[in-house]
PDB file of N, CA and C in Angstrom:
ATOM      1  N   UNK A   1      30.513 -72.909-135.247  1.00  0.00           N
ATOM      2  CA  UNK A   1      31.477 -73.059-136.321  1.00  0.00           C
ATOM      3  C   UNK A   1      32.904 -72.955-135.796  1.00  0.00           C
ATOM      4  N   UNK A   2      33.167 -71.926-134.796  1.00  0.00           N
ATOM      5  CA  UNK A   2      34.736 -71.773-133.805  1.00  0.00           C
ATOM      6  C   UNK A   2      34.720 -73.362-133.872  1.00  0.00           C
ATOM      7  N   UNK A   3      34.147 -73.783-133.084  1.00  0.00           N
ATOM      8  CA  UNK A   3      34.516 -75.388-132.586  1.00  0.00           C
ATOM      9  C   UNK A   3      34.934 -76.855-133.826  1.00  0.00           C
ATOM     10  N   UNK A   4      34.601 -76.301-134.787  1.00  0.00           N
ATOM     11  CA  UNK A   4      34.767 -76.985-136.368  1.00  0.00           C
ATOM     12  C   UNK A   4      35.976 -76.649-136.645  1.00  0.00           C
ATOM     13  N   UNK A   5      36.233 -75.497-136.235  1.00  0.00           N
ATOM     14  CA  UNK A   5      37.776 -74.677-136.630  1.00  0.00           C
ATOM     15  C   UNK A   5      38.718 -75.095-136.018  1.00  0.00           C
ATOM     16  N   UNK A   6      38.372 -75.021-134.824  1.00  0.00           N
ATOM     17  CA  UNK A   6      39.661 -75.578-133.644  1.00  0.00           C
ATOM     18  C   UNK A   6      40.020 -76.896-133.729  1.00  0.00           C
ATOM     19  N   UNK A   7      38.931 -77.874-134.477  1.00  0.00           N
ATOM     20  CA  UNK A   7      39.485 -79.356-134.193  1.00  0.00           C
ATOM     21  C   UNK A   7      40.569 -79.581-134.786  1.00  0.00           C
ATOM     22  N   UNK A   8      40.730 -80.729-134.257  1.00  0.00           N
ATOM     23  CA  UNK A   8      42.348 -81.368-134.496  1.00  0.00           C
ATOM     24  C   UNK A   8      41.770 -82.536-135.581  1.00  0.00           C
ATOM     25  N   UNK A   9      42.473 -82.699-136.165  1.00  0.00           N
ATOM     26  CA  UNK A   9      42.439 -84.085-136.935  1.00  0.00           C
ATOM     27  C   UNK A   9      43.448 -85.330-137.021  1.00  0.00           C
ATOM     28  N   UNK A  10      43.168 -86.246-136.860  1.00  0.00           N
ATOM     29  CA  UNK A  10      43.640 -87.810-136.446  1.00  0.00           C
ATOM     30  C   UNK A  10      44.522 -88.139-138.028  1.00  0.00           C
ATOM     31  N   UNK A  11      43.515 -88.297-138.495  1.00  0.00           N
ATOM     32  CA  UNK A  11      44.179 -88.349-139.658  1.00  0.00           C
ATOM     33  C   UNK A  11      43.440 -87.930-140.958  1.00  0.00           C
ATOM     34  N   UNK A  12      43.826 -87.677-141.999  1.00  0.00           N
ATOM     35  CA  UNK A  12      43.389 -87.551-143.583  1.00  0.00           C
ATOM     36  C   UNK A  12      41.815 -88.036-143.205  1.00  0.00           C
ATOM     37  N   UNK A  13      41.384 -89.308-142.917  1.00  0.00           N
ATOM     38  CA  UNK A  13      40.183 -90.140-142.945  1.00  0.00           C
ATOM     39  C   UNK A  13      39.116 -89.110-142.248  1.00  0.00           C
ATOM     40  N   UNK A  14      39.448 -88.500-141.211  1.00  0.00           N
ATOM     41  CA  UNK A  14      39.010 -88.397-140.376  1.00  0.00           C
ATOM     42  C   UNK A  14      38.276 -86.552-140.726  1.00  0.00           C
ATOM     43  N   UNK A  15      39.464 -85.962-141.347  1.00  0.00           N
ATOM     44  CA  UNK A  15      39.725 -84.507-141.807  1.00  0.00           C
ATOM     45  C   UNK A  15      38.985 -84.744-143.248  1.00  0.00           C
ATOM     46  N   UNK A  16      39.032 -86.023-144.172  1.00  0.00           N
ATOM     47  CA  UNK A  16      37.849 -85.664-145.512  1.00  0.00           C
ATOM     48  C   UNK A  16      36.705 -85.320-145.199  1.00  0.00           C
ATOM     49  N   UNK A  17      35.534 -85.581-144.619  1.00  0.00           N
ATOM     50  CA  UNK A  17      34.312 -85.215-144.395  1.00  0.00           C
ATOM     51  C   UNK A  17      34.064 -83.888-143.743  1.00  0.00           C
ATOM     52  N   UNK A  18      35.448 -83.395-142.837  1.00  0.00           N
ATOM     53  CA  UNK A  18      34.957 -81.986-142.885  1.00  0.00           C
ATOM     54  C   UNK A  18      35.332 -81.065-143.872  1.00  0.00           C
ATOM     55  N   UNK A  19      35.962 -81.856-144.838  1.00  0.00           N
ATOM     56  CA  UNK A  19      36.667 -80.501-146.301  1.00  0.00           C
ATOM     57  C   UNK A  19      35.536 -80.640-146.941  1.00  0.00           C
ATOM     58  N   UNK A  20      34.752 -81.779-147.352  1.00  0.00           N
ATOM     59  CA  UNK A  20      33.551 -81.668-148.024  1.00  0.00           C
ATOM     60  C   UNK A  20      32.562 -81.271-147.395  1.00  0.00           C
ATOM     61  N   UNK A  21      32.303 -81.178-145.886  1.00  0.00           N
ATOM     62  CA  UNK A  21      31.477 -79.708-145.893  1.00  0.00           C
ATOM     63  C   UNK A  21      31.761 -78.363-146.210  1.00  0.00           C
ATOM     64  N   UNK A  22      32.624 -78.325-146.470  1.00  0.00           N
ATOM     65  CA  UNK A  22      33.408 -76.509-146.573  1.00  0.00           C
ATOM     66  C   UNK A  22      33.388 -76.625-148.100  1.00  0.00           C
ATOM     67  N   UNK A  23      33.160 -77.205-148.589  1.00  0.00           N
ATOM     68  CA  UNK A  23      32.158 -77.455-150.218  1.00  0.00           C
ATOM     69  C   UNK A  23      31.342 -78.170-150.736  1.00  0.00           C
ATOM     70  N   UNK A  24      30.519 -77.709-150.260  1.00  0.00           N
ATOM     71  CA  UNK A  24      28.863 -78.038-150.323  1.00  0.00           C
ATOM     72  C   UNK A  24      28.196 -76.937-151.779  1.00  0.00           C
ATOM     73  N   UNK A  25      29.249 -75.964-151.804  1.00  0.00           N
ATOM     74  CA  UNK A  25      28.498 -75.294-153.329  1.00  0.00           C
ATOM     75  C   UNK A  25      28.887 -75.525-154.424  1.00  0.00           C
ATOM     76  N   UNK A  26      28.093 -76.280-155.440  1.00  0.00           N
ATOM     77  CA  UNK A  26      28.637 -76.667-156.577  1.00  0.00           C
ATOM     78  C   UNK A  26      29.451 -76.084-157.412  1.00  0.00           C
ATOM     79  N   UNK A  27      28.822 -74.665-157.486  1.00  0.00           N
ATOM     80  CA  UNK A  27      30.056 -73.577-158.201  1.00  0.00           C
ATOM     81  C   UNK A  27      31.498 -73.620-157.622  1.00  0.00           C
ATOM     82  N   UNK A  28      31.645 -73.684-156.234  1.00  0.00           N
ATOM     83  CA  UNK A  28      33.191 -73.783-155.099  1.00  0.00           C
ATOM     84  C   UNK A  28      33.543 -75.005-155.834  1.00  0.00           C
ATOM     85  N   UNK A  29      33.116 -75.975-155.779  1.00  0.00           N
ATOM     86  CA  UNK A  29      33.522 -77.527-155.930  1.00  0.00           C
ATOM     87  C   UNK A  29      33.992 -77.450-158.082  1.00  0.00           C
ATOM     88  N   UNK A  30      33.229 -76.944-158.380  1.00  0.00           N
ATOM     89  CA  UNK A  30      33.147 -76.649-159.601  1.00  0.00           C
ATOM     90  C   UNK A  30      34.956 -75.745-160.092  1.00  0.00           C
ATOM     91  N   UNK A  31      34.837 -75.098-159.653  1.00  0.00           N
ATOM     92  CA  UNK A  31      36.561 -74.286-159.596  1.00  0.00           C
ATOM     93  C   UNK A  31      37.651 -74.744-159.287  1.00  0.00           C
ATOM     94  N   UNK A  32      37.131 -75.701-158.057  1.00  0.00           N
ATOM     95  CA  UNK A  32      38.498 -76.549-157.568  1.00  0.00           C
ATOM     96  C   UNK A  32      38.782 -77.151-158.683  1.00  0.00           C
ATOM     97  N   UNK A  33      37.574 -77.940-159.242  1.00  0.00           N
ATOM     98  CA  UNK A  33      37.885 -79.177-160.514  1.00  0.00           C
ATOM     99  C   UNK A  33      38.741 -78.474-161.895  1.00  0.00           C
ATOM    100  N   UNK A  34      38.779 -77.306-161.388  1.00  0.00           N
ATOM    101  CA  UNK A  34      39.334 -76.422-162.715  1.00  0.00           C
ATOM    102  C   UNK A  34      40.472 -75.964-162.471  1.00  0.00           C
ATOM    103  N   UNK A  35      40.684 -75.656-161.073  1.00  0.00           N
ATOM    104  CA  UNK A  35      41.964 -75.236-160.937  1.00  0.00           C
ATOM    105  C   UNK A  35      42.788 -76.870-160.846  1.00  0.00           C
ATOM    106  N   UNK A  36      42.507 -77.832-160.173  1.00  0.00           N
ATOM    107  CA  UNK A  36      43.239 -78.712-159.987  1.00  0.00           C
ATOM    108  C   UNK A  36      43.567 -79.555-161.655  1.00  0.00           C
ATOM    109  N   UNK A  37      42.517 -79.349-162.760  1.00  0.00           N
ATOM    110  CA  UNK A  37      42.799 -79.670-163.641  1.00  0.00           C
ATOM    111  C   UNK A  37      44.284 -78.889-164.132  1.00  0.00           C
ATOM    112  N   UNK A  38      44.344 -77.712-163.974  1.00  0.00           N
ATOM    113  CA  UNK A  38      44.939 -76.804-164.149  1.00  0.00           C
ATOM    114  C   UNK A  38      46.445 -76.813-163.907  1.00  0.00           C
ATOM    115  N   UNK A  39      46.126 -77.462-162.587  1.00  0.00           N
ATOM    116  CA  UNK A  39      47.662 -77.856-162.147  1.00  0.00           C
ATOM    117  C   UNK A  39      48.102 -79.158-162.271  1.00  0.00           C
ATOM    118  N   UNK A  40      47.373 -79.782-162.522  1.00  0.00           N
ATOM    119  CA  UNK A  40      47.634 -81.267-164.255  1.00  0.00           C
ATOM    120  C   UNK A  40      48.380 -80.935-165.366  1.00  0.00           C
ATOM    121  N   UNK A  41      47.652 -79.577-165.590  1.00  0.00           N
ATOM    122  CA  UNK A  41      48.143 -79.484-166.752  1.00  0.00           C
ATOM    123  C   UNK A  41      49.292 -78.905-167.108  1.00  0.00           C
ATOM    124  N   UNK A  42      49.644 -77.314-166.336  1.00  0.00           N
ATOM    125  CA  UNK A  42      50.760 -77.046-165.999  1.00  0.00           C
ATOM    126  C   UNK A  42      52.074 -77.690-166.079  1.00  0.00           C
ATOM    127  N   UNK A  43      52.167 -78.963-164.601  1.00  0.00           N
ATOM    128  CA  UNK A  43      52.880 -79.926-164.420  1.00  0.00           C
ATOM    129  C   UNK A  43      53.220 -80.766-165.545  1.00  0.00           C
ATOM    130  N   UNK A  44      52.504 -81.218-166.678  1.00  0.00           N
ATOM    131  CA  UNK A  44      52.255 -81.733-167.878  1.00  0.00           C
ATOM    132  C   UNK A  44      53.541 -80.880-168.750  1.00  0.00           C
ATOM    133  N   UNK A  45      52.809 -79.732-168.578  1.00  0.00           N
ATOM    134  CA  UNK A  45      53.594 -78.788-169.835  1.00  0.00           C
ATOM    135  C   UNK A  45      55.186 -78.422-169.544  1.00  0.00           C
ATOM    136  N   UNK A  46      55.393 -78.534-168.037  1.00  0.00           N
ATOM    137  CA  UNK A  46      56.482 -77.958-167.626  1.00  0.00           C
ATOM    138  C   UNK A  46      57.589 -79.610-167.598  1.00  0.00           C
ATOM    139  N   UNK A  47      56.724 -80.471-167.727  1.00  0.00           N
ATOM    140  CA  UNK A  47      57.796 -81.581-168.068  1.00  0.00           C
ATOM    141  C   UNK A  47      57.663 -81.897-169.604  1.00  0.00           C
ATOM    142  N   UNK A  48      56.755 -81.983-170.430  1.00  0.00           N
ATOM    143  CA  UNK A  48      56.991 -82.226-171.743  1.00  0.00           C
ATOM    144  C   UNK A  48      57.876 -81.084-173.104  1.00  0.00           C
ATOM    145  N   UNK A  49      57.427 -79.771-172.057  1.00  0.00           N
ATOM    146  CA  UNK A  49      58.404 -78.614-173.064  1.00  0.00           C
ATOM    147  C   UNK A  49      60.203 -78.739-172.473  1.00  0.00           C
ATOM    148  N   UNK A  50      59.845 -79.421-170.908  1.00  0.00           N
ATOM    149  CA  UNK A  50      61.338 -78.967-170.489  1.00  0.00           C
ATOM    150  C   UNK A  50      61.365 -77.429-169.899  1.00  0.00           C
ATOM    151  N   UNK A  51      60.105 -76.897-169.442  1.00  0.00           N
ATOM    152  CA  UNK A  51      60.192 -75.075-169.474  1.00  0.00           C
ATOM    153  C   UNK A  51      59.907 -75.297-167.884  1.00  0.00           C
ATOM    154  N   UNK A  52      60.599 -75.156-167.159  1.00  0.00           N
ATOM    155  CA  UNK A  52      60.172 -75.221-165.887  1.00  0.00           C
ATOM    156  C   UNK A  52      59.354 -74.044-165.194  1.00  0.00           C
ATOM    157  N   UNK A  53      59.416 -72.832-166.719  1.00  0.00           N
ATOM    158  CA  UNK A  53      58.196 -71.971-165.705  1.00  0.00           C
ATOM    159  C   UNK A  53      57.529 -72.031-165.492  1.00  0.00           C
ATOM    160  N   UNK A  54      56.737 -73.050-166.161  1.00  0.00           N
ATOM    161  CA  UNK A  54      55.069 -73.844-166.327  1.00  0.00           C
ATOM    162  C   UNK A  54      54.684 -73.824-164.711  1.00  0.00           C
ATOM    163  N   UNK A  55      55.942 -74.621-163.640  1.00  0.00           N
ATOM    164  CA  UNK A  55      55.509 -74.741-162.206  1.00  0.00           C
ATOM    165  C   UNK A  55      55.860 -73.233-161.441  1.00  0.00           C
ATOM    166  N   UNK A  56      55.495 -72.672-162.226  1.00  0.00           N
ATOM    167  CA  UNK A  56      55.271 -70.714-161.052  1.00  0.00           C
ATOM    168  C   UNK A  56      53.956 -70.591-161.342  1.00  0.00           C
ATOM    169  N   UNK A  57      53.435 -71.560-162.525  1.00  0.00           N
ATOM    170  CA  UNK A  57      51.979 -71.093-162.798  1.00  0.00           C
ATOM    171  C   UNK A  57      50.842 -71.964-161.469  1.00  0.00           C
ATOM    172  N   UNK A  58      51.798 -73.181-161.657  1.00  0.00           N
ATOM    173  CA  UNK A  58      50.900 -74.292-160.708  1.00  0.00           C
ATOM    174  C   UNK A  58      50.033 -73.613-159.443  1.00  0.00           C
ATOM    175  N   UNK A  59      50.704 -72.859-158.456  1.00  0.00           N
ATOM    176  CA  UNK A  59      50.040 -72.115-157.162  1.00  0.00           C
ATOM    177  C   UNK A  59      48.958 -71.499-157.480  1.00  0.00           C
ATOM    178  N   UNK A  60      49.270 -70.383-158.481  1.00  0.00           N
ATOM    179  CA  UNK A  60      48.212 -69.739-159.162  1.00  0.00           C
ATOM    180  C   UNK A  60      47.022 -70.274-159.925  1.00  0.00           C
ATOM    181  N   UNK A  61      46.859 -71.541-160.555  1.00  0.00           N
ATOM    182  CA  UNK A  61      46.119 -71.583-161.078  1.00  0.00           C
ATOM    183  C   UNK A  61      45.156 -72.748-159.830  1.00  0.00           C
ATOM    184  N   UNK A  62      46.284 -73.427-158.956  1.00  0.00           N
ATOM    185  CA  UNK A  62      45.223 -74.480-158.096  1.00  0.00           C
ATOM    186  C   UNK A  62      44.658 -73.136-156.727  1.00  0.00           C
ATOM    187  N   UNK A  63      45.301 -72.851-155.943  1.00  0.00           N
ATOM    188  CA  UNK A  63      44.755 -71.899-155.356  1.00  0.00           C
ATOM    189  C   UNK A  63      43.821 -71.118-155.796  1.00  0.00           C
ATOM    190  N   UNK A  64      43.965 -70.659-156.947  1.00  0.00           N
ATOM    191  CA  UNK A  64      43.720 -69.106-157.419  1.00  0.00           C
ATOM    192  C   UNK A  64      41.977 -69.659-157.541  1.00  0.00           C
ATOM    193  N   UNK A  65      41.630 -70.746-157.958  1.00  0.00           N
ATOM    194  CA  UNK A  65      40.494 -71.002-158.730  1.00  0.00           C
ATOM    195  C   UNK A  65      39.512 -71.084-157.669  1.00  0.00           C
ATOM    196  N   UNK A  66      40.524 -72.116-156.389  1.00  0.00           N
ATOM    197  CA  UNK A  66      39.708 -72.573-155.301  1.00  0.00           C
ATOM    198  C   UNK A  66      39.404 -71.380-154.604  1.00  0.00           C
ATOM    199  N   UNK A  67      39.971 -70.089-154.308  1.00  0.00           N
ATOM    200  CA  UNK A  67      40.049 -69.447-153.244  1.00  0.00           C
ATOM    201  C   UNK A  67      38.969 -68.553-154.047  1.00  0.00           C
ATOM    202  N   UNK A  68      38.914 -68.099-155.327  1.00  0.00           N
ATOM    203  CA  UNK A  68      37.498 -67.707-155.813  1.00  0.00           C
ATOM    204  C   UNK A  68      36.238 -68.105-155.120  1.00  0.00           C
ATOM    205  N   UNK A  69      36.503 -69.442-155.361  1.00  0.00           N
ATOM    206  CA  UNK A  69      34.993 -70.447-154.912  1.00  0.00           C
ATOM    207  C   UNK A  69      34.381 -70.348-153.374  1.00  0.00           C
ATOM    208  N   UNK A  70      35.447 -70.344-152.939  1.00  0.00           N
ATOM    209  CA  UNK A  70      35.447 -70.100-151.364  1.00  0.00           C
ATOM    210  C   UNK A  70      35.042 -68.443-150.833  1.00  0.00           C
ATOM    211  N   UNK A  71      35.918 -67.500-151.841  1.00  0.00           N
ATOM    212  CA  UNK A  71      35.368 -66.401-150.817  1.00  0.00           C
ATOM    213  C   UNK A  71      34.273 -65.956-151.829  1.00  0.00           C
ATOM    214  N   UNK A  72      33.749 -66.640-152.584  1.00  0.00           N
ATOM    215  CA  UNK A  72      32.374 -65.194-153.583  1.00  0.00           C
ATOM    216  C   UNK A  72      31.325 -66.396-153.714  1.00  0.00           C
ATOM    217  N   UNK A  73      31.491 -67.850-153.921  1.00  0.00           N
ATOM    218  CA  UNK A  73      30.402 -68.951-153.511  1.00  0.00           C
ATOM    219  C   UNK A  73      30.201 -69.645-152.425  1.00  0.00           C
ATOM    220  N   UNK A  74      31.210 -69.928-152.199  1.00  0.00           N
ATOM    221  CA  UNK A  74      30.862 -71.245-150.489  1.00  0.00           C
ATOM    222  C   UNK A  74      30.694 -70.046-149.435  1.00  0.00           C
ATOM    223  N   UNK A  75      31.488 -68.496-149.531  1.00  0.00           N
ATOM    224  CA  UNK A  75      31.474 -67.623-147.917  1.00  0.00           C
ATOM    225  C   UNK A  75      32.130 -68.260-147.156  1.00  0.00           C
ATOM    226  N   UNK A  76      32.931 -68.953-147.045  1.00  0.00           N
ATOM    227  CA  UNK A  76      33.686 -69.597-146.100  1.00  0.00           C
ATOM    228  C   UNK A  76      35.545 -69.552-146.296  1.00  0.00           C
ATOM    229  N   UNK A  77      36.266 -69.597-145.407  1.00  0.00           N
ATOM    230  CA  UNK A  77      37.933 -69.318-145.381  1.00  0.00           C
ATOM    231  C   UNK A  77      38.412 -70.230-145.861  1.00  0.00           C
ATOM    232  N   UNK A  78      39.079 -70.431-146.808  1.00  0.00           N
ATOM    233  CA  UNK A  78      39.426 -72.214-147.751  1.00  0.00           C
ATOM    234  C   UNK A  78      40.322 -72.941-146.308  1.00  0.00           C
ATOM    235  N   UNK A  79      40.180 -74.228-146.294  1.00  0.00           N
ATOM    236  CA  UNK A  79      40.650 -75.165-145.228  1.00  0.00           C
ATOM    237  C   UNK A  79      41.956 -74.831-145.383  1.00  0.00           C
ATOM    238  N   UNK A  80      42.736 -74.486-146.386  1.00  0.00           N
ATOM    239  CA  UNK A  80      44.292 -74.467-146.881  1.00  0.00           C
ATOM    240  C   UNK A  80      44.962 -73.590-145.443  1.00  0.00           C
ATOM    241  N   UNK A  81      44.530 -72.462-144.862  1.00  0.00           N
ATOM    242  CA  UNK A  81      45.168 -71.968-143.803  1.00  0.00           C
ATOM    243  C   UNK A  81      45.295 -72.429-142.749  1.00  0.00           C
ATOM    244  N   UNK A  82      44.170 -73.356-142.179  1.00  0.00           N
ATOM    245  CA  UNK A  82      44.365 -74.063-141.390  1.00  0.00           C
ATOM    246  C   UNK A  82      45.129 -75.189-141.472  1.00  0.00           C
ATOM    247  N   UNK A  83      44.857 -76.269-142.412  1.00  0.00           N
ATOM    248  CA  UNK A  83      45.079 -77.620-142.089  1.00  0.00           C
ATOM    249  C   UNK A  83      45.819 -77.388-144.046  1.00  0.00           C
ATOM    250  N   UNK A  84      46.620 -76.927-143.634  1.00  0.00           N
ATOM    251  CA  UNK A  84      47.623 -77.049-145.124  1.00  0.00           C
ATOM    252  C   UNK A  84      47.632 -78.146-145.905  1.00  0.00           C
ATOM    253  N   UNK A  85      48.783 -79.529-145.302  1.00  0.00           N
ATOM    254  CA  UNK A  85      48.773 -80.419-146.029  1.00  0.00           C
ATOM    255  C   UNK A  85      47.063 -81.909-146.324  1.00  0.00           C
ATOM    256  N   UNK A  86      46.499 -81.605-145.515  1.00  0.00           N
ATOM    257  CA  UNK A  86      45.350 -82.039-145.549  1.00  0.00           C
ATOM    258  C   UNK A  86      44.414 -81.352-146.890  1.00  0.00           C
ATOM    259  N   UNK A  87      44.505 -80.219-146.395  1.00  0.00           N
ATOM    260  CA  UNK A  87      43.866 -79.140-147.656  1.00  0.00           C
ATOM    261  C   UNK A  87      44.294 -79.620-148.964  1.00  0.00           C
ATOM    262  N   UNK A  88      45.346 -79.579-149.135  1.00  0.00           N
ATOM    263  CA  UNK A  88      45.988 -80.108-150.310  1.00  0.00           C
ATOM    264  C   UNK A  88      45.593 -81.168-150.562  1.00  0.00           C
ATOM    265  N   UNK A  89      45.606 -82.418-149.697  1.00  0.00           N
ATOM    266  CA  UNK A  89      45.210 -83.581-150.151  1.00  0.00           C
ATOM    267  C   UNK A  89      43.895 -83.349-150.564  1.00  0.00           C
ATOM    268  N   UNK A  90      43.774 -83.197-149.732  1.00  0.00           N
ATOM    269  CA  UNK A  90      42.045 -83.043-150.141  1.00  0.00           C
ATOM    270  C   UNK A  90      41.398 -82.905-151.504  1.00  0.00           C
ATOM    271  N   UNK A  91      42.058 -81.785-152.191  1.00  0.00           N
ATOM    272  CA  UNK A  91      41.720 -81.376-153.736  1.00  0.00           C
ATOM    273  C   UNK A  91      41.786 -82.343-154.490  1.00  0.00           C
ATOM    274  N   UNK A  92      42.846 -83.213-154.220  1.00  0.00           N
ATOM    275  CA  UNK A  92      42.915 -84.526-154.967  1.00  0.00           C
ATOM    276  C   UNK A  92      42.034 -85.244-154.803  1.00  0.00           C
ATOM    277  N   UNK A  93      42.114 -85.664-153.690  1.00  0.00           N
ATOM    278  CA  UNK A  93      40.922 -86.579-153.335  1.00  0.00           C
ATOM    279  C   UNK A  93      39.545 -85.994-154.255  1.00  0.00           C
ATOM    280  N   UNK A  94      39.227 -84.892-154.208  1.00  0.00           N
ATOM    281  CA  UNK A  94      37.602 -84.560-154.094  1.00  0.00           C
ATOM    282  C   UNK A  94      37.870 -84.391-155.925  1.00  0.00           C
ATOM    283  N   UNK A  95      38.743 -84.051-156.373  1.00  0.00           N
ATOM    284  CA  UNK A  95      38.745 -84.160-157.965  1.00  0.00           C
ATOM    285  C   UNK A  95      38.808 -85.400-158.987  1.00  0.00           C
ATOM    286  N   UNK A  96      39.601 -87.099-157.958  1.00  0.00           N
ATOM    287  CA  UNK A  96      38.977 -88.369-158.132  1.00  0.00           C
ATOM    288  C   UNK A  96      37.757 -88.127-157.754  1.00  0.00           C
ATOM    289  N   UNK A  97      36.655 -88.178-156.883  1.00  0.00           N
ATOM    290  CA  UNK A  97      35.679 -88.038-156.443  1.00  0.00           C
ATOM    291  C   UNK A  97      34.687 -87.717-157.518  1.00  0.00           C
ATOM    292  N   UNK A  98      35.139 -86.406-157.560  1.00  0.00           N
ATOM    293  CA  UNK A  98      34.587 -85.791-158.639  1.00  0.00           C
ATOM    294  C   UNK A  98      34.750 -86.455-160.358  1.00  0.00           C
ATOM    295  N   UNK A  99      35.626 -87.191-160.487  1.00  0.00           N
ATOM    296  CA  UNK A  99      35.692 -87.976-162.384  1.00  0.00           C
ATOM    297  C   UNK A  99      35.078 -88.820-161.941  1.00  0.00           C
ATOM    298  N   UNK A 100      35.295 -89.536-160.453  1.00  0.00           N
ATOM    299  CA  UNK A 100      33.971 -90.761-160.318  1.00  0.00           C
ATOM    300  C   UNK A 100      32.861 -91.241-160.071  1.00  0.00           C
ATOM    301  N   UNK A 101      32.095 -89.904-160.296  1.00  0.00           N
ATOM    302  CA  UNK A 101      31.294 -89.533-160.002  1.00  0.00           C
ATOM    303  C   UNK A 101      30.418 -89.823-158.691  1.00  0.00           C
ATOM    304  N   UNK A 102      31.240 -89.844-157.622  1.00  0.00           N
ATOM    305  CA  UNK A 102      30.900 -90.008-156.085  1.00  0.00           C
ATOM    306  C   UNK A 102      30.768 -88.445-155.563  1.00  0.00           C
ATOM    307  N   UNK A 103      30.456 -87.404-156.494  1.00  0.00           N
ATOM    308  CA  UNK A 103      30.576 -86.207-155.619  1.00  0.00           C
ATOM    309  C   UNK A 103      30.244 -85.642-156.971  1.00  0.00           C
ATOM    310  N   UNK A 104      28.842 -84.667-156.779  1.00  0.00           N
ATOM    311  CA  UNK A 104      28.334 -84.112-158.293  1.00  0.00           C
ATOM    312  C   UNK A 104      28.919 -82.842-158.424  1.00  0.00           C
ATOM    313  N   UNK A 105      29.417 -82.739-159.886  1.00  0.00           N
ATOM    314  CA  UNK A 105      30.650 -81.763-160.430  1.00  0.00           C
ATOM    315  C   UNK A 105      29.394 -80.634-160.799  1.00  0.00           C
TER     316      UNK A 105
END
């Protein structure tokens, strides 16, 4: 697993297939889809009220949901420390994935 950790990644293409092993548990994958809804919605609220506190909630609710999933279902360190902006993409990616049903919610 060290050696999974240490790799480098080329690009996004290359770095999706190892974020979707690091959620392989439906419950993990299940939270992301909730937190990332979450920070939809947030973003939503903090431009339609005009309340810009809405985005102090955003971190908290996309992190907060995933990093549940990761340390009490998947057992594994969320990709986000390592490979930050990848990590990030990633959620997106796997939450299209997930409405299109190419990845079971």
């Amino acid at each position: 697993m060290a050696a999974i950790e240490a790799q480098k990644f080329e690009s996004f293409r290359d770095f999706y297939p190892f974020y979707l092993q690091e959620h392989r548990n439906r419950t993990c994958r299940r939270l992301h889809f909730i937190g990332t809804s979450l920070v939809f919605a947030t973003v939503i609220a903090a431009i339609t009220t005009g309340n810009m506190l809405w985005l102090a909630t955003t971190p908290l609710a996309g992190y907060g949901f995933a990093w549940i999933g990761h340390f009490f279902f998947e057992h594994n360190r969320p990709a986000t420390f390592k490979y930050p902006f990848y990590s990030f993409l990633g959620d997106f990616v796997m939450f299209k994935d997930m409405l299109l049903g190419r990845i079971e919610r």
